[in-house]
N, C-alpha and C. Protein backbone atom coordinates (compact mmCIF):
# COMPACT_ATOMS: atom_id res chain seq x y z
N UNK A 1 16.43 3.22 11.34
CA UNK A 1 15.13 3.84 11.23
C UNK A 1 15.18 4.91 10.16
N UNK A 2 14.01 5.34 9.34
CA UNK A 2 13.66 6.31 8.43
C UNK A 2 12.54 7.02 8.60
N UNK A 3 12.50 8.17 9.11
CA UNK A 3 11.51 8.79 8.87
C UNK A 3 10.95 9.53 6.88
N UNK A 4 9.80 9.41 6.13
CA UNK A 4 9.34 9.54 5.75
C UNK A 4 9.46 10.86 4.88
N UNK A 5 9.39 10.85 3.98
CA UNK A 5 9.24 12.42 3.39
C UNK A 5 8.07 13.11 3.73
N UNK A 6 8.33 14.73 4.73
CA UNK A 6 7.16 15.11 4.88
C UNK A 6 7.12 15.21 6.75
N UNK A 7 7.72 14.06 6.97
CA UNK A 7 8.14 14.19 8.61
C UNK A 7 7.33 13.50 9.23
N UNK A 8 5.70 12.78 8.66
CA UNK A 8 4.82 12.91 9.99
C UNK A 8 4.85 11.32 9.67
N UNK A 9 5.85 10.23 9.38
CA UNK A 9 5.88 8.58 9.67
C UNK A 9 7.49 8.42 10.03
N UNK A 10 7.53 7.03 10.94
CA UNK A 10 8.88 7.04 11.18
C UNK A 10 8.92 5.75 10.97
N UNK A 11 9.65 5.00 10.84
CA UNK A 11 10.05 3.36 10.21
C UNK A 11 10.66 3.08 10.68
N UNK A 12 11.01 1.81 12.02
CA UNK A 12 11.96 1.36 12.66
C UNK A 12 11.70 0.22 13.01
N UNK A 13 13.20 -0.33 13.11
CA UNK A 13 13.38 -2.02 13.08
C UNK A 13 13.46 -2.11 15.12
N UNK A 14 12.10 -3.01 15.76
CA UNK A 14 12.01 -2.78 16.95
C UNK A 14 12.59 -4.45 17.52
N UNK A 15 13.03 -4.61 18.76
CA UNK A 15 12.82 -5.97 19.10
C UNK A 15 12.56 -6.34 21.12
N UNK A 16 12.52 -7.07 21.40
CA UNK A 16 12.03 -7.19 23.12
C UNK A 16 13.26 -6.56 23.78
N UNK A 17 13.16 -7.34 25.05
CA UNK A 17 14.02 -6.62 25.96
C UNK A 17 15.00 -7.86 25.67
N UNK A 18 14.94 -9.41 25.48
CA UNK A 18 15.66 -10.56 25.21
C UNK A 18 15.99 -10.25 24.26
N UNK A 19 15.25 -9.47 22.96
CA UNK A 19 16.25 -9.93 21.67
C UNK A 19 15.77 -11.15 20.97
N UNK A 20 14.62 -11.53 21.20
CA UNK A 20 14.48 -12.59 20.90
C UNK A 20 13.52 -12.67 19.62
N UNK A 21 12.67 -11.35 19.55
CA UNK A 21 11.60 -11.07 18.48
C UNK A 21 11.61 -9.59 17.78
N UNK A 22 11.67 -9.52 16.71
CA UNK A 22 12.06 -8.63 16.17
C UNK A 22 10.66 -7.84 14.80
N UNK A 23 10.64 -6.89 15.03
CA UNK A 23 9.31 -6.63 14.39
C UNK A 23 9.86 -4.92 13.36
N UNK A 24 9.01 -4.62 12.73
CA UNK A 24 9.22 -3.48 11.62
C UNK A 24 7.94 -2.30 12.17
N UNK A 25 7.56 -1.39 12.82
CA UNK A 25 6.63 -0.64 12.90
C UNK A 25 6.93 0.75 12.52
N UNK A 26 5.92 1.26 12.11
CA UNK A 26 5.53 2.59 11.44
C UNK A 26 5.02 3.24 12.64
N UNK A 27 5.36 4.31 12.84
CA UNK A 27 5.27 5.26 14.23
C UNK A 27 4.27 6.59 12.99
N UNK A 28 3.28 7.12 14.07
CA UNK A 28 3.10 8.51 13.36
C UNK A 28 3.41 9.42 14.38
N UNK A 29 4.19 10.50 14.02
CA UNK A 29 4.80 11.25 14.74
C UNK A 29 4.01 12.58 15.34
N UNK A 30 3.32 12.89 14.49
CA UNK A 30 2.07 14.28 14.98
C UNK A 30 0.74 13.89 15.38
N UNK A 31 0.56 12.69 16.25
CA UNK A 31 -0.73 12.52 15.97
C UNK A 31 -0.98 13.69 17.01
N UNK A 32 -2.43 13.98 17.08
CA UNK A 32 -3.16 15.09 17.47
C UNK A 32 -3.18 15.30 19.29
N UNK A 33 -3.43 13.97 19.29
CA UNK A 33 -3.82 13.82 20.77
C UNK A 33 -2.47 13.04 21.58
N UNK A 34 -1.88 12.14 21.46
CA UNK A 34 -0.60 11.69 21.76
C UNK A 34 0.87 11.51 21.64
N UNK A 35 0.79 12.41 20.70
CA UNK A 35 2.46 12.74 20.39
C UNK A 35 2.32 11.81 19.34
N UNK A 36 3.53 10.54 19.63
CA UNK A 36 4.17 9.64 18.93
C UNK A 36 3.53 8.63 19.04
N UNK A 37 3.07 7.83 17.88
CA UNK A 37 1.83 6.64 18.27
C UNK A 37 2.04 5.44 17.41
N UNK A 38 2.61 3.85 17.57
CA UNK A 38 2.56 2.78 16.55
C UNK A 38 1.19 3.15 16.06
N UNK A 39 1.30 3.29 14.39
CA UNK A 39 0.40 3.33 13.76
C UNK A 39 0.24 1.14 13.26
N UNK A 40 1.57 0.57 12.68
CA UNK A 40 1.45 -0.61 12.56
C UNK A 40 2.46 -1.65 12.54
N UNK A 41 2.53 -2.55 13.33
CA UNK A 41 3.45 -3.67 13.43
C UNK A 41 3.80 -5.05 12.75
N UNK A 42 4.64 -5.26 12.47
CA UNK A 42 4.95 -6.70 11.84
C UNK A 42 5.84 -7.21 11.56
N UNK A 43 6.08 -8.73 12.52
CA UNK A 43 7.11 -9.25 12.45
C UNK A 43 8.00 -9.64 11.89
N UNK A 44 9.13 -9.73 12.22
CA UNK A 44 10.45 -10.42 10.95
C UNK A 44 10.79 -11.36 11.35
N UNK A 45 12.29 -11.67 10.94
CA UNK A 45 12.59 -12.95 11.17
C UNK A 45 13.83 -12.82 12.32
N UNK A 46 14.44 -10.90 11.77
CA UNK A 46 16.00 -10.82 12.76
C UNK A 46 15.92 -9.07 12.81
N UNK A 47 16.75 -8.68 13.00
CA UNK A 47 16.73 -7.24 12.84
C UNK A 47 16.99 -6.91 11.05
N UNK A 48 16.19 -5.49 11.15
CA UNK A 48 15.98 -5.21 9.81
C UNK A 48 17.28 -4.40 9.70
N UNK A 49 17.92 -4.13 8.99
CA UNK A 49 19.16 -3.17 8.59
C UNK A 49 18.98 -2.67 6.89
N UNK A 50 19.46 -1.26 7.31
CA UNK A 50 19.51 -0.85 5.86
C UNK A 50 17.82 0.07 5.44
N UNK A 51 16.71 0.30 6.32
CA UNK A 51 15.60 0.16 6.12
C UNK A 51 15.57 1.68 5.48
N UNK A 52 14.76 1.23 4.16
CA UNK A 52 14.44 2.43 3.26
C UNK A 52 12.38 2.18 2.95
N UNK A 53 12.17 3.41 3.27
CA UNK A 53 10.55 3.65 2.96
C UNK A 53 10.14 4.75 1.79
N UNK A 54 8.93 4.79 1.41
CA UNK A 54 8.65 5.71 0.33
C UNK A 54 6.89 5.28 0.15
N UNK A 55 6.86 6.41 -0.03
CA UNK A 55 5.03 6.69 -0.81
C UNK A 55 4.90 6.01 -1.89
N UNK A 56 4.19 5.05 -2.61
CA UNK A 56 3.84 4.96 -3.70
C UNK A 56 2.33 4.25 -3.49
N UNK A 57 1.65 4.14 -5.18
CA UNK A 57 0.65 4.01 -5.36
C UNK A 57 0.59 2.49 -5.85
N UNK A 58 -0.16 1.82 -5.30
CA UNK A 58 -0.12 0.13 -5.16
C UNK A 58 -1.26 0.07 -5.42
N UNK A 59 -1.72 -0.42 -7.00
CA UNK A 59 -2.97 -0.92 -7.44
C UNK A 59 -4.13 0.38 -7.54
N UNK A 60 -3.52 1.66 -7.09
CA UNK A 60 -4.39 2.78 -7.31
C UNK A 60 -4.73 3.47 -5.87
N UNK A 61 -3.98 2.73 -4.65
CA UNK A 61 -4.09 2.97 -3.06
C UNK A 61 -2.86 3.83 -2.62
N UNK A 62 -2.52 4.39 -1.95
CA UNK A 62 -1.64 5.49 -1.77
C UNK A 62 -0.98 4.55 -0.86
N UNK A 63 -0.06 4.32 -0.82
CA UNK A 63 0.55 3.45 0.67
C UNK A 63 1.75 3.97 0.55
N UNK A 64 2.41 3.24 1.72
CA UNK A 64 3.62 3.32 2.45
C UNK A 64 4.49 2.15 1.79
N UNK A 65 5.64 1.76 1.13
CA UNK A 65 6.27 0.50 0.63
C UNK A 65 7.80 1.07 1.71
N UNK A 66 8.25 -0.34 2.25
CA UNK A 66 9.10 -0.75 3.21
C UNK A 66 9.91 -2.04 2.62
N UNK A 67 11.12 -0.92 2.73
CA UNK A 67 12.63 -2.48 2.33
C UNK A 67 13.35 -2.56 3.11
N UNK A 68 13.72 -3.60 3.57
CA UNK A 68 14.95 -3.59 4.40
C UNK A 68 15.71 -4.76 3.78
N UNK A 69 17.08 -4.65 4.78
CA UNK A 69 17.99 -6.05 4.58
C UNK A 69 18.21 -7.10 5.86
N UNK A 70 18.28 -8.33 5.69
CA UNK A 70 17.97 -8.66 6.43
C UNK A 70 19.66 -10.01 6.62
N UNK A 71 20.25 -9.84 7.52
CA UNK A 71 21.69 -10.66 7.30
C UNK A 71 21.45 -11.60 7.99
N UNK A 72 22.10 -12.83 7.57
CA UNK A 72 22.07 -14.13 7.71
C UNK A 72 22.85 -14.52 8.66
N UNK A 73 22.84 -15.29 10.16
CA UNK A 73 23.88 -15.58 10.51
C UNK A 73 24.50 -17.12 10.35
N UNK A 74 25.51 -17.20 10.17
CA UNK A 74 26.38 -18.22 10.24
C UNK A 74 26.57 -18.96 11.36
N UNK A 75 25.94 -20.79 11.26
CA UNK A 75 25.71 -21.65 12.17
C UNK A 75 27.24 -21.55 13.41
N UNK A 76 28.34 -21.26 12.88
CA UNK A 76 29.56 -21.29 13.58
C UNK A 76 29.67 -19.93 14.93
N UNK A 77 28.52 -18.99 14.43
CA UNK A 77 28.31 -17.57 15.12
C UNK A 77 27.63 -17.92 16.03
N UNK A 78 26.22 -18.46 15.90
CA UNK A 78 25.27 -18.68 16.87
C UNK A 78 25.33 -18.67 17.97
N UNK A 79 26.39 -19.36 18.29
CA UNK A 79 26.57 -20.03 19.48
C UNK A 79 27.38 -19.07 20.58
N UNK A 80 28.39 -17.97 19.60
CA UNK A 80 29.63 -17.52 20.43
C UNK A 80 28.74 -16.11 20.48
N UNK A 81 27.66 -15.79 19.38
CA UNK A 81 26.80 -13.82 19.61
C UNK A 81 25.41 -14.38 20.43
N UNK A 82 26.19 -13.91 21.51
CA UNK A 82 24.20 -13.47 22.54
C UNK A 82 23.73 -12.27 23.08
């Protein structure tokens, strides 16, 4: 996870209680009325590792840009990591 320059977004790689679905959400950390609040969610493919965020300006819109890495497992693994 990364929180944000500035303090008030947090970036973390989330998944179920199985492990089975794995998603990227943006937390805002001061909201007014509830503390800590998913601002927005979206799925991946595995767990995100490595996850780096930053402010920039996309087409003239102020946003949030999100990288992560994402590791591959090996058909011989599958079977023996649960």
């Amino acid at each position: 996870m990364v929180v944000l320059p500035g303090g008030k977004y947090l970036v973390a790689s989330a998944c179920n209680l199985a492990k089975t679905h794995y998603s990227l959400v943006v937390y805002v950390l001061d909201h007014r009325i509830r503390g800590i609040v998913p601002l927005a969610e979206t799925p991946v493919r595995g767990k995100a590792y490595n996850i780096c965020a930053k402010y920039m300006s996309v087409e003239g819109t102020p946003s949030i840009l999100i990288g992560y890495i994402r590791r591959k497992t090996l058909k011989s693994h599958q079977s023996t990591n649960r």
